[in-house]
Protein backbone atom coordinates (compact mmCIF):
# COMPACT_ATOMS: atom_id res chain seq x y z
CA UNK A 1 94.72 71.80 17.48
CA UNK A 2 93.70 74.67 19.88
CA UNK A 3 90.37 74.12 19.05
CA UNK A 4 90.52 70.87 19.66
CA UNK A 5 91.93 70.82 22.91
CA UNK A 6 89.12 73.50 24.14
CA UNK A 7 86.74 71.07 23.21
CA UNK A 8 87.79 68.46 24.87
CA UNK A 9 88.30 70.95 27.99
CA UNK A 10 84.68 71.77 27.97
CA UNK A 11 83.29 67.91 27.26
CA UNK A 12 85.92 67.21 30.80
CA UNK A 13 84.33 70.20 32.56
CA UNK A 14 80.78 69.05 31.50
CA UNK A 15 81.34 65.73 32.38
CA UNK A 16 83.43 67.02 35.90
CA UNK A 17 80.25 68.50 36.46
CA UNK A 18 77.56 65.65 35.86
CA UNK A 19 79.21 63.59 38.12
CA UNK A 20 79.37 66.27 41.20
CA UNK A 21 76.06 67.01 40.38
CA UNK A 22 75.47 63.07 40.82
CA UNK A 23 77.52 62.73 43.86
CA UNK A 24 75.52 65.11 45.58
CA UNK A 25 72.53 63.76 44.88
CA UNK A 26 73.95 59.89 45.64
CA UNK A 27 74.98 61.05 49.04
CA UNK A 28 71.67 63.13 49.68
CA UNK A 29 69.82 60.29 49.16
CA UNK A 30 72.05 57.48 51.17
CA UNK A 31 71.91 59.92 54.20
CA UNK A 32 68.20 60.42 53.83
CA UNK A 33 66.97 57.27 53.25
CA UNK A 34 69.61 55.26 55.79
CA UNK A 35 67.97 57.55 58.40
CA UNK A 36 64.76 55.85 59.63
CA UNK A 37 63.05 58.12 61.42
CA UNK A 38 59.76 59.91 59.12
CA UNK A 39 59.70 59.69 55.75
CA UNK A 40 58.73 62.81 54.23
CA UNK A 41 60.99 64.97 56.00
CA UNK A 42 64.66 65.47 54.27
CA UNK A 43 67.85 64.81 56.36
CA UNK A 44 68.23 68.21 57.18
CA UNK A 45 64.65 68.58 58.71
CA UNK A 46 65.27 65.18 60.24
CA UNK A 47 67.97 66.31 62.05
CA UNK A 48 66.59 69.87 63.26
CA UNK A 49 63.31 67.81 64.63
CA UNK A 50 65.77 65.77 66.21
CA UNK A 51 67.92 68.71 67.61
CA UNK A 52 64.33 70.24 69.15
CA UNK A 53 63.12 67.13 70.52
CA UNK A 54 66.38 66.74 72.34
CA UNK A 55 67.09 70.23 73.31
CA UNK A 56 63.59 70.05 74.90
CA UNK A 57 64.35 66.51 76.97
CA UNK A 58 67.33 68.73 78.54
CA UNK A 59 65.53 71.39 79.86
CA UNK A 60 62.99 68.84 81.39
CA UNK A 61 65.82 67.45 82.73
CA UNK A 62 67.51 70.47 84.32
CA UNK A 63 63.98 71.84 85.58
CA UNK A 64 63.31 68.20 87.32
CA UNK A 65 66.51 68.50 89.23
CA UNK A 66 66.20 71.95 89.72
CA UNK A 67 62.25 71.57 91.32
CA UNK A 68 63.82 68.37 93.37
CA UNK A 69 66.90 70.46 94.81
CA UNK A 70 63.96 73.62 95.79
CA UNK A 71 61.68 70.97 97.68
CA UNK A 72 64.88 70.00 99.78
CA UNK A 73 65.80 73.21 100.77
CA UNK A 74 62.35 73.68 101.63
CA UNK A 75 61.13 75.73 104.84
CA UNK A 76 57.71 75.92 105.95
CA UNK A 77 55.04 74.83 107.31
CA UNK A 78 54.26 72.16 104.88
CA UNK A 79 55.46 68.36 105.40
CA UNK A 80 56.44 67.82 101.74
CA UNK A 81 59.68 66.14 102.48
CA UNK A 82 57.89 62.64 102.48
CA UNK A 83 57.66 63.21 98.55
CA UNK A 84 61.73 63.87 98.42
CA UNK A 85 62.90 60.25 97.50
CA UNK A 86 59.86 59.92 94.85
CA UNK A 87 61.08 63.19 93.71
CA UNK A 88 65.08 62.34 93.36
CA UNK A 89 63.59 58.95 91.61
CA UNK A 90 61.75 61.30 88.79
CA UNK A 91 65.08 63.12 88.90
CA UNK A 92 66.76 60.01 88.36
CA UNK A 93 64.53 58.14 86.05
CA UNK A 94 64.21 61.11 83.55
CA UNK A 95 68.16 61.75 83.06
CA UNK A 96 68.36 58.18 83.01
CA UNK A 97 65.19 58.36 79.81
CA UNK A 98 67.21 61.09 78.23
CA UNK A 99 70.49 59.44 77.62
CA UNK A 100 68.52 56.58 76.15
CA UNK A 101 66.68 59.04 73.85
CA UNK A 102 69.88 60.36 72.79
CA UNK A 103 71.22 56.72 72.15
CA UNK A 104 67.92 55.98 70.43
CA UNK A 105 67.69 59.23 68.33
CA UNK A 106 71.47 58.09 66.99
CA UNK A 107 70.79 54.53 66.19
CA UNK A 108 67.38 55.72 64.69
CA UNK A 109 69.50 58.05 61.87
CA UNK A 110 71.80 55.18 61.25
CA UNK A 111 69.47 52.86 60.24
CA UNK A 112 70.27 50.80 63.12
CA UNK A 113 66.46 51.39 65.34
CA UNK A 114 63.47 50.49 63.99
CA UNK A 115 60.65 53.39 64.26
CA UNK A 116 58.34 51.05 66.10
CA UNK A 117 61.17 50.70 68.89
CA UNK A 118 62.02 54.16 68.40
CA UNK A 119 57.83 54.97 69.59
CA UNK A 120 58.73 52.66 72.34
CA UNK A 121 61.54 54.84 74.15
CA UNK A 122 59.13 57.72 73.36
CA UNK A 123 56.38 55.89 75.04
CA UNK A 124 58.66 54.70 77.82
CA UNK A 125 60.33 58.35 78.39
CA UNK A 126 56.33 59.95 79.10
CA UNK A 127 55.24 57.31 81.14
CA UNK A 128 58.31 56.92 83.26
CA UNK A 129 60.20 60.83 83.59
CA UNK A 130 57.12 63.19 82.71
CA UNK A 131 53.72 61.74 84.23
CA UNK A 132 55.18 60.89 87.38
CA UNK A 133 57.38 64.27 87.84
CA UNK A 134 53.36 66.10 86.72
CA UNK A 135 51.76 64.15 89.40
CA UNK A 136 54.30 64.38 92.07
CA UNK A 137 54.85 68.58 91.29
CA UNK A 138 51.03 68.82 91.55
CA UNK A 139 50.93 66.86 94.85
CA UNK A 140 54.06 69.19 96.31
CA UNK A 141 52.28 72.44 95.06
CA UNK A 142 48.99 71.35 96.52
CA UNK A 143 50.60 70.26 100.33
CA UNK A 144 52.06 73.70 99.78
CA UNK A 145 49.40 76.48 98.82
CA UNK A 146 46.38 74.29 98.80
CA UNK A 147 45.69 74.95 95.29
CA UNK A 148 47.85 77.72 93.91
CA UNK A 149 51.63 76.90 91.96
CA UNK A 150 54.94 78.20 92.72
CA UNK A 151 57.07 79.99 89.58
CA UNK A 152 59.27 77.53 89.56
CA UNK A 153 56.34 74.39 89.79
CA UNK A 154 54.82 76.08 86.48
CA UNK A 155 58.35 76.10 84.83
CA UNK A 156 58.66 72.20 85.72
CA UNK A 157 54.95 71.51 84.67
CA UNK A 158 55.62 73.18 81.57
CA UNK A 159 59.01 71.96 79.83
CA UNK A 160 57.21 68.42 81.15
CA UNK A 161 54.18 68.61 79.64
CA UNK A 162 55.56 70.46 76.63
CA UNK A 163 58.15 67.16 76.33
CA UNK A 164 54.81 65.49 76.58
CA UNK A 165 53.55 67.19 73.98
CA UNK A 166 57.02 66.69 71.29
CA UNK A 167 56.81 62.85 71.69
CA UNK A 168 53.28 62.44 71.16
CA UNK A 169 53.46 63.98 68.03
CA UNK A 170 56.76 62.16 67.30
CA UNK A 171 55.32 59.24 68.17
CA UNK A 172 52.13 59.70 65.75
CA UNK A 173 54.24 61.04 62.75
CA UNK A 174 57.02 58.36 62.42
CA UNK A 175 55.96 55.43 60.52
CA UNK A 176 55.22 52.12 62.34
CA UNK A 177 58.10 50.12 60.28
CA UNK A 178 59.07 47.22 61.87
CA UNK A 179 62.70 46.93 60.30
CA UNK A 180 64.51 50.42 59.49
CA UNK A 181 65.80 51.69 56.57
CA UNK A 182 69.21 50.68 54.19
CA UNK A 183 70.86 52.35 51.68
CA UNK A 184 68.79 51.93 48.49
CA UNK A 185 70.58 54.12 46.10
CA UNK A 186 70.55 53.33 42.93
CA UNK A 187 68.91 49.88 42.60
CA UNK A 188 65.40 50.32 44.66
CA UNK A 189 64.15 53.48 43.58
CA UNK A 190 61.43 52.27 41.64
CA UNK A 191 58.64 53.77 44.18
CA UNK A 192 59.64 57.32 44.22
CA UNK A 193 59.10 59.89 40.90
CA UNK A 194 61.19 62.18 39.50
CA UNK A 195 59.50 64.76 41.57
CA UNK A 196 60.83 63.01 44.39
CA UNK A 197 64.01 62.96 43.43
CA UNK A 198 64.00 67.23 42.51
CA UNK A 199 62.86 67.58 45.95
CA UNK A 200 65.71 65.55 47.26
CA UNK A 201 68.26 67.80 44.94
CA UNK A 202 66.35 70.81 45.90
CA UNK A 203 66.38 70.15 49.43
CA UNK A 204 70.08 69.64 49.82
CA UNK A 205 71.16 72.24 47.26
């Protein structure tokens, strides 16, 4: 009877184990695919990309507002204060672009933003908080030195065009779907192999 009963221990702990080992993989997979954003990054990388991408919209931020509160305190014997308001509206305009990226990012890994509209908030965030804050810093810096850059100019030029840089790539890597993803598991697998689906299990383990 002993023997017995180990057996059937080992067939529970065998099976106990199948199914975590299918959990994990269901809810890899759910996460992974509900996210929209590109598909051949796993939800992990999709989420660090993410993470940089944002991380780098704050600084631009913070550098923006920064540049804007240096050029009011201003004393010299430039006239750059004329370019104050335009200033405070790059200010302005990019913390208003980077609470709409966050937004965007967030409905983008639930499924609920399409990567074409995603492209669009990156398109809109360059054209509307980073080119005008480039041209407007360059203008400033010019009135200023007549052709030489502050320390602080080259910090705000930077983390802008750098931004610049992030969502252009972003914006060439994602995938031009025009409705994002659902949850697929386990009925509409049929396009990916099995070496797919070992990366998946790989990824998360």
């Amino acid at each position: 009877i002993s023997s017995v009963a180990r057996l059937q221990a080992t067939q529970s702990q065998q099976i106990g184990t199948v199914q975590l080992i299918s959990s994990i993989i269901r809810r890899n997979y759910c996460i992974n695919i509900q996210m929209t954003g590109r598909r051949d990054l796993s939800a992990k990388q999709k989420i660090a990309e993410a993470t940089e991408m944002l991380t780098t919209s704050v600084a631009d931020v913070a550098t923006d507002w920064i540049y804007y509160l240096s050029a009011t305190s201003y004393i010299g014997g430039s006239n750059i204060h004329r370019y104050e308001w335009p200033l405070f509206g790059c200010a302005v305009a990019s913390s208003f672009m980077l609470a709409v990226l966050f937004i965007s990012v967030l409905l983008n890994f639930c499924g609920r933003l399409s990567n074409k509209n995603f492209k669009r908030v990156l398109a809109l965030e360059v054209l509307i908080g980073d080119i005008p804050q480039l041209v407007i810093t360059a203008l400033i810096e010019l009135e200023i030195s007549g052709g030489g850059i502050s320390q602080l100019a080259l910090i705000t030029i930077g983390t802008s065009a750098y931004n610049v840089f992030l969502d252009a790539i972003q914006y060439f890597r994602l995938d031009g779907d025009e409705q994002p993803f659902l949850k697929k598991w386990p009925t509409e697998r049929s396009n990916e192999t099995a070496n797919d689906i070992e990366e998946d299990v790989d990824e998360f383990v």
